[in-house]
PDB file of N, CA and C in Angstrom:
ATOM      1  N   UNK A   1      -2.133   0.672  30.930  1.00  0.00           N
ATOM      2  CA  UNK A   1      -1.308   0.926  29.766  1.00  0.00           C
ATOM      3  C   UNK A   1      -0.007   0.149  29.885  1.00  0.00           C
ATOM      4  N   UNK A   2       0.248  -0.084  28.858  1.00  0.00           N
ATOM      5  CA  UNK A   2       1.849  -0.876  28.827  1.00  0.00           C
ATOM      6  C   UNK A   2       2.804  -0.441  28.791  1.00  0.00           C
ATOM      7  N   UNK A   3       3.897  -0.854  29.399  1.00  0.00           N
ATOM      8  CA  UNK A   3       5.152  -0.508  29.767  1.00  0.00           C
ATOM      9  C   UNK A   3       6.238  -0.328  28.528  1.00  0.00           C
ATOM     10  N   UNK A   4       6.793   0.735  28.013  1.00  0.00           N
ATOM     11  CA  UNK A   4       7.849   0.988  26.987  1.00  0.00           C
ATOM     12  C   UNK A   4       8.780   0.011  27.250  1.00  0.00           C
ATOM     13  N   UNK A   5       9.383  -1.068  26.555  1.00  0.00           N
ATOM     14  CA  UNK A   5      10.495  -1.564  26.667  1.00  0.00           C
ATOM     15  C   UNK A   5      11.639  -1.635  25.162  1.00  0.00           C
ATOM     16  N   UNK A   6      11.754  -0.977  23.627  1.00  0.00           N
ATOM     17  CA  UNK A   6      11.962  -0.458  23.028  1.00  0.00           C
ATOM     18  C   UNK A   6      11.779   0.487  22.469  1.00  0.00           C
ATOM     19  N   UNK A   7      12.505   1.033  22.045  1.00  0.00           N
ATOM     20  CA  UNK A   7      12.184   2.038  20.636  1.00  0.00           C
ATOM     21  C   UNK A   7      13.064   2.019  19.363  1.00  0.00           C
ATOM     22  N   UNK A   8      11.951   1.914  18.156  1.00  0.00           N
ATOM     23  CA  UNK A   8      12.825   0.965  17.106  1.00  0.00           C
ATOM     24  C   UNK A   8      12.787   2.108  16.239  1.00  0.00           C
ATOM     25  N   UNK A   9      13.806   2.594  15.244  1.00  0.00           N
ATOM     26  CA  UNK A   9      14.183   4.117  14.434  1.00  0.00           C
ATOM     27  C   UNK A   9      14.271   3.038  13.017  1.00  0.00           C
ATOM     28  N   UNK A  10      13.976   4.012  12.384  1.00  0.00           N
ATOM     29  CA  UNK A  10      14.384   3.424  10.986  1.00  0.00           C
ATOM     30  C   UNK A  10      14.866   4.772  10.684  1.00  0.00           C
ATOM     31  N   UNK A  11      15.975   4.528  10.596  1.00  0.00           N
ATOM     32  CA  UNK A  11      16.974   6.019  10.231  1.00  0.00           C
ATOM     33  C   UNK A  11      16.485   6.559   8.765  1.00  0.00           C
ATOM     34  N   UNK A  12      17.054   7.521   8.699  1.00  0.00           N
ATOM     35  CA  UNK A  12      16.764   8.480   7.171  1.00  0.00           C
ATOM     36  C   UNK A  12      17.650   9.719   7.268  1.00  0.00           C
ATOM     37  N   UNK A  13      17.954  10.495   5.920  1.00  0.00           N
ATOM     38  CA  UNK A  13      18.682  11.314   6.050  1.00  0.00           C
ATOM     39  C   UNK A  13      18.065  12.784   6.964  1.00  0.00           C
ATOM     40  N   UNK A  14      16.716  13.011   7.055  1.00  0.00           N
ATOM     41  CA  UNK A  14      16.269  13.851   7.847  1.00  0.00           C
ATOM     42  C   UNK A  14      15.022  13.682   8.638  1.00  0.00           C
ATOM     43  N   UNK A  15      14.438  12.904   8.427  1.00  0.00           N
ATOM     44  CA  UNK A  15      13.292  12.019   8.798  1.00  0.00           C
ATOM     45  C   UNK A  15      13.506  10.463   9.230  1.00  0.00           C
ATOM     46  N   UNK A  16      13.343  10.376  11.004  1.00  0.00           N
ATOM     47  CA  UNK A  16      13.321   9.184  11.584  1.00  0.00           C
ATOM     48  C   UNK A  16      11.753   8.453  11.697  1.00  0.00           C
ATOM     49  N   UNK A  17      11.279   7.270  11.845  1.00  0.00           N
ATOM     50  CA  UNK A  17      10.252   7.033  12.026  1.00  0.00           C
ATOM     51  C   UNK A  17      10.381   5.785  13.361  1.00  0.00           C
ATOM     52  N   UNK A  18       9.950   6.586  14.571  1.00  0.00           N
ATOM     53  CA  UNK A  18      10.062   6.033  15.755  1.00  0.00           C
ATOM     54  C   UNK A  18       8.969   5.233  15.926  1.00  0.00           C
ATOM     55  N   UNK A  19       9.193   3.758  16.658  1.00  0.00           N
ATOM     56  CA  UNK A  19       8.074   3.028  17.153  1.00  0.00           C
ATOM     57  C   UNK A  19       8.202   2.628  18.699  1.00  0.00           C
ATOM     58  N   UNK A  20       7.380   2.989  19.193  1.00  0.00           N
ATOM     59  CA  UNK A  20       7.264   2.530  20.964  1.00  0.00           C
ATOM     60  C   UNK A  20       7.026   0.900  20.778  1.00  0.00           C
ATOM     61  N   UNK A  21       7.396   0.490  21.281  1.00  0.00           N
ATOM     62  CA  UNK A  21       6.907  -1.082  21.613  1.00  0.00           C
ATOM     63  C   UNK A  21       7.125  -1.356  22.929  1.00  0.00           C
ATOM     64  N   UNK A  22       6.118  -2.195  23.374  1.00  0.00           N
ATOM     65  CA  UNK A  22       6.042  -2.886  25.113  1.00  0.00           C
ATOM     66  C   UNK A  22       6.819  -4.121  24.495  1.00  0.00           C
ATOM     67  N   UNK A  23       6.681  -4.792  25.748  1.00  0.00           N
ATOM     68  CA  UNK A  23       7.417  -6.104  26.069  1.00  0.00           C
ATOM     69  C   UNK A  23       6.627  -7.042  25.424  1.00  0.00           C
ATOM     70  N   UNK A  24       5.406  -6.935  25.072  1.00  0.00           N
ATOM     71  CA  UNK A  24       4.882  -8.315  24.513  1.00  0.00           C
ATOM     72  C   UNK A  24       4.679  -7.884  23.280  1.00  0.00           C
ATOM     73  N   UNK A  25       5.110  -6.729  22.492  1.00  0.00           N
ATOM     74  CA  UNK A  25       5.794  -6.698  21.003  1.00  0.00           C
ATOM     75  C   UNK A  25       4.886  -5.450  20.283  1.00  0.00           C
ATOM     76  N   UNK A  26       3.644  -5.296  21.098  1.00  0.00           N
ATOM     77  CA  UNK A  26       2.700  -4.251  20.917  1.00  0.00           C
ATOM     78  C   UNK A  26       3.213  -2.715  20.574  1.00  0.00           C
ATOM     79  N   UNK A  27       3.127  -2.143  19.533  1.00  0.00           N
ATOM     80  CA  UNK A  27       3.369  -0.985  18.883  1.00  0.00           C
ATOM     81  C   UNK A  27       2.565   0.060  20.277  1.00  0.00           C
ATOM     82  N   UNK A  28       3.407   0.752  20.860  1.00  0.00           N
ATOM     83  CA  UNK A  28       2.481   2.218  21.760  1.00  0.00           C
ATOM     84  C   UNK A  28       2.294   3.564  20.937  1.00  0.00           C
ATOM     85  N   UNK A  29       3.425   3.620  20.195  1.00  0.00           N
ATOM     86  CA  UNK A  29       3.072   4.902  19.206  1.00  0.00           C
ATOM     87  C   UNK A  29       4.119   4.923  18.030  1.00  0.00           C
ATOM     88  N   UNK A  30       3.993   5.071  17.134  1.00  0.00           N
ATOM     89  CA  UNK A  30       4.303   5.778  15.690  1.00  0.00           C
ATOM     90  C   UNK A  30       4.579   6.811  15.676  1.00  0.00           C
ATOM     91  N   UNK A  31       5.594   7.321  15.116  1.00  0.00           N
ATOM     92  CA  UNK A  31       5.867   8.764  15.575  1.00  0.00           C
ATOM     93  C   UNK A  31       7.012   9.379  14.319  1.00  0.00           C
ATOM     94  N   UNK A  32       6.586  10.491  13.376  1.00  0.00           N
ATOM     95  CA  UNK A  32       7.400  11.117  12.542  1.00  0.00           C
ATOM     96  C   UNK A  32       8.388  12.173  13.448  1.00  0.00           C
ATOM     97  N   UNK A  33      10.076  12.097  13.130  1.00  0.00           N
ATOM     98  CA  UNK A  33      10.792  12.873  13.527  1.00  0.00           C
ATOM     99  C   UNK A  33      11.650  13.491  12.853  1.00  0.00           C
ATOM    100  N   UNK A  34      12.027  14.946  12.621  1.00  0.00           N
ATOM    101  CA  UNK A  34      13.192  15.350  11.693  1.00  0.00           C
ATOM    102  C   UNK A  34      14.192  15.425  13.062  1.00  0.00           C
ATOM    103  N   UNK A  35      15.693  14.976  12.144  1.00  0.00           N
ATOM    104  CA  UNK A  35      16.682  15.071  12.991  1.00  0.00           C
ATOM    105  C   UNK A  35      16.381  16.282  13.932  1.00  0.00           C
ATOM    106  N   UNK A  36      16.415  17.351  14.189  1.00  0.00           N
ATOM    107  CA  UNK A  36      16.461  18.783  14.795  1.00  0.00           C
ATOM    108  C   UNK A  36      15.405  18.167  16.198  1.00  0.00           C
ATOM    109  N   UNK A  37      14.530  17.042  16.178  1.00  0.00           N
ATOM    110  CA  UNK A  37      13.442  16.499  17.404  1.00  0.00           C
ATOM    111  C   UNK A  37      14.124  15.724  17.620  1.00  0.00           C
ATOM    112  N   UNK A  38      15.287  14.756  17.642  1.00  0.00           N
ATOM    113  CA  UNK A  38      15.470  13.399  17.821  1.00  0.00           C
ATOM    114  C   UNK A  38      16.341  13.319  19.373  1.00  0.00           C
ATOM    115  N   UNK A  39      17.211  14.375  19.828  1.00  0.00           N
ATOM    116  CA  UNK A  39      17.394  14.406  20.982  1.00  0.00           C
ATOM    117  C   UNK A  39      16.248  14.768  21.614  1.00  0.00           C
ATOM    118  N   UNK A  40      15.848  15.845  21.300  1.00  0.00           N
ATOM    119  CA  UNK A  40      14.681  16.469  22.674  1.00  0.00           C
ATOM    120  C   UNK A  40      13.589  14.989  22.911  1.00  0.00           C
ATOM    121  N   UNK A  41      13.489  14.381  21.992  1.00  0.00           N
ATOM    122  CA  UNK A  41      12.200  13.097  22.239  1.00  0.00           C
ATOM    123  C   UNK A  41      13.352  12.402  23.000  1.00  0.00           C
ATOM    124  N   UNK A  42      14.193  11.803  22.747  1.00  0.00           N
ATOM    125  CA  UNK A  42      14.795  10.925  23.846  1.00  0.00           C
ATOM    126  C   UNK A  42      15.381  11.174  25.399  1.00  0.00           C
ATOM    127  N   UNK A  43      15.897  12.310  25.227  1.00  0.00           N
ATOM    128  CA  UNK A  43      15.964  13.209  26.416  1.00  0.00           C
ATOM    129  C   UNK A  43      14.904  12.931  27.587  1.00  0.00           C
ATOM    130  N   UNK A  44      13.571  12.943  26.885  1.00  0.00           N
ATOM    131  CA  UNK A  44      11.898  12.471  27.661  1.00  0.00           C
ATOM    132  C   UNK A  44      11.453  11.461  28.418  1.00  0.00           C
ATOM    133  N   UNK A  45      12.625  10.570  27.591  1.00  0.00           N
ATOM    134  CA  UNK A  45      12.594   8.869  27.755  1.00  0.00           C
ATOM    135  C   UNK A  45      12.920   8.115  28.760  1.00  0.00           C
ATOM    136  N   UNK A  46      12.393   7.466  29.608  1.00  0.00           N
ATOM    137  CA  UNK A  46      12.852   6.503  30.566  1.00  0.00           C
ATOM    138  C   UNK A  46      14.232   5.626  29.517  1.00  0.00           C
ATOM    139  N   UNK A  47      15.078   5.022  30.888  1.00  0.00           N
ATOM    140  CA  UNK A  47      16.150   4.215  29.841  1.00  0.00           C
ATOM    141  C   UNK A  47      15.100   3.105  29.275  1.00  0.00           C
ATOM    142  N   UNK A  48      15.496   2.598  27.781  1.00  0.00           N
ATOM    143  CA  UNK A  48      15.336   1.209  27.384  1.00  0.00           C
ATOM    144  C   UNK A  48      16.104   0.919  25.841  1.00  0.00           C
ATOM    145  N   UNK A  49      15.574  -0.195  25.373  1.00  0.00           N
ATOM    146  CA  UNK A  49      16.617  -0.450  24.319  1.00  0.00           C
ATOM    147  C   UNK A  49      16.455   0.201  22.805  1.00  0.00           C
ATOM    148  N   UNK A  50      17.039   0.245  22.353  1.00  0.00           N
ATOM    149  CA  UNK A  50      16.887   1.602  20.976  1.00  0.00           C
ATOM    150  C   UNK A  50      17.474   0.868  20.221  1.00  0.00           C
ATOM    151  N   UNK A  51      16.473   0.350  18.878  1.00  0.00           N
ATOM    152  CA  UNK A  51      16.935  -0.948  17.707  1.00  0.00           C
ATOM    153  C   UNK A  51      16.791   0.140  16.519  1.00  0.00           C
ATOM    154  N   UNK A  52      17.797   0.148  15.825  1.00  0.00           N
ATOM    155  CA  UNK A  52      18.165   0.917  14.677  1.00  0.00           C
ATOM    156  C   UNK A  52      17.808   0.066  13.280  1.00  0.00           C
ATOM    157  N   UNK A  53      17.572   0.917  12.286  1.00  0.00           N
ATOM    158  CA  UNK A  53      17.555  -0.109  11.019  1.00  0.00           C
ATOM    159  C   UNK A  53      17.743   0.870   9.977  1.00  0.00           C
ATOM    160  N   UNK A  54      19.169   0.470   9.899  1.00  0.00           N
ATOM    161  CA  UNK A  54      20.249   1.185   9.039  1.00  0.00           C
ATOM    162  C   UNK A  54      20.032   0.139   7.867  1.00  0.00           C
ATOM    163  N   UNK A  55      19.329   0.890   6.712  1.00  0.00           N
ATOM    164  CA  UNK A  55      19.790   0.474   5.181  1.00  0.00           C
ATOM    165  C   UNK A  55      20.708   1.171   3.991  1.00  0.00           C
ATOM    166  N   UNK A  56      22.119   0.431   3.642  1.00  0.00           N
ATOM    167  CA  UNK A  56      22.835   0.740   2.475  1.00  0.00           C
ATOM    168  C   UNK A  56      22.204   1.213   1.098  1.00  0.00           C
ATOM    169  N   UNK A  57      22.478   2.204   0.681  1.00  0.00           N
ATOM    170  CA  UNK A  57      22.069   1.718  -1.045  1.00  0.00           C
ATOM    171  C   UNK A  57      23.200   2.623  -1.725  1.00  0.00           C
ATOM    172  N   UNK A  58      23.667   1.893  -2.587  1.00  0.00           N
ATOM    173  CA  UNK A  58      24.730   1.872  -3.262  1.00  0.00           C
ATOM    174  C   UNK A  58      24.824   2.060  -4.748  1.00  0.00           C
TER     175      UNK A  58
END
């Protein structure tokens, strides 16, 4: 199995949608989160890098 080296959030006001990715870009899991899970799942986590994708709408 491959090694976690991100986890990419696409933020939302109560609903995150987490993606595991290895090092050679491969998705490990998909994962629905309401804010109230979003510490306890990282808490779990070995360290690695955490890519956000914050969108405006105005």
């Amino acid at each position: 199995m491959s090694e976690l080296a991100t986890v990419e959030i696409d933020l939302a006001k109560s609903v995150f949608q987490i993606h595991d990715i290895d090092k050679n870009g491969r998705v490990l899991v998909r994962r629905q989160l309401r804010r109230s899970q979003l510490l306890a799942f990282f808490e779990k986590r070995a360290p690695c890098l955490i890519g956000m994708d914050v969108r405006c709408q105005h």
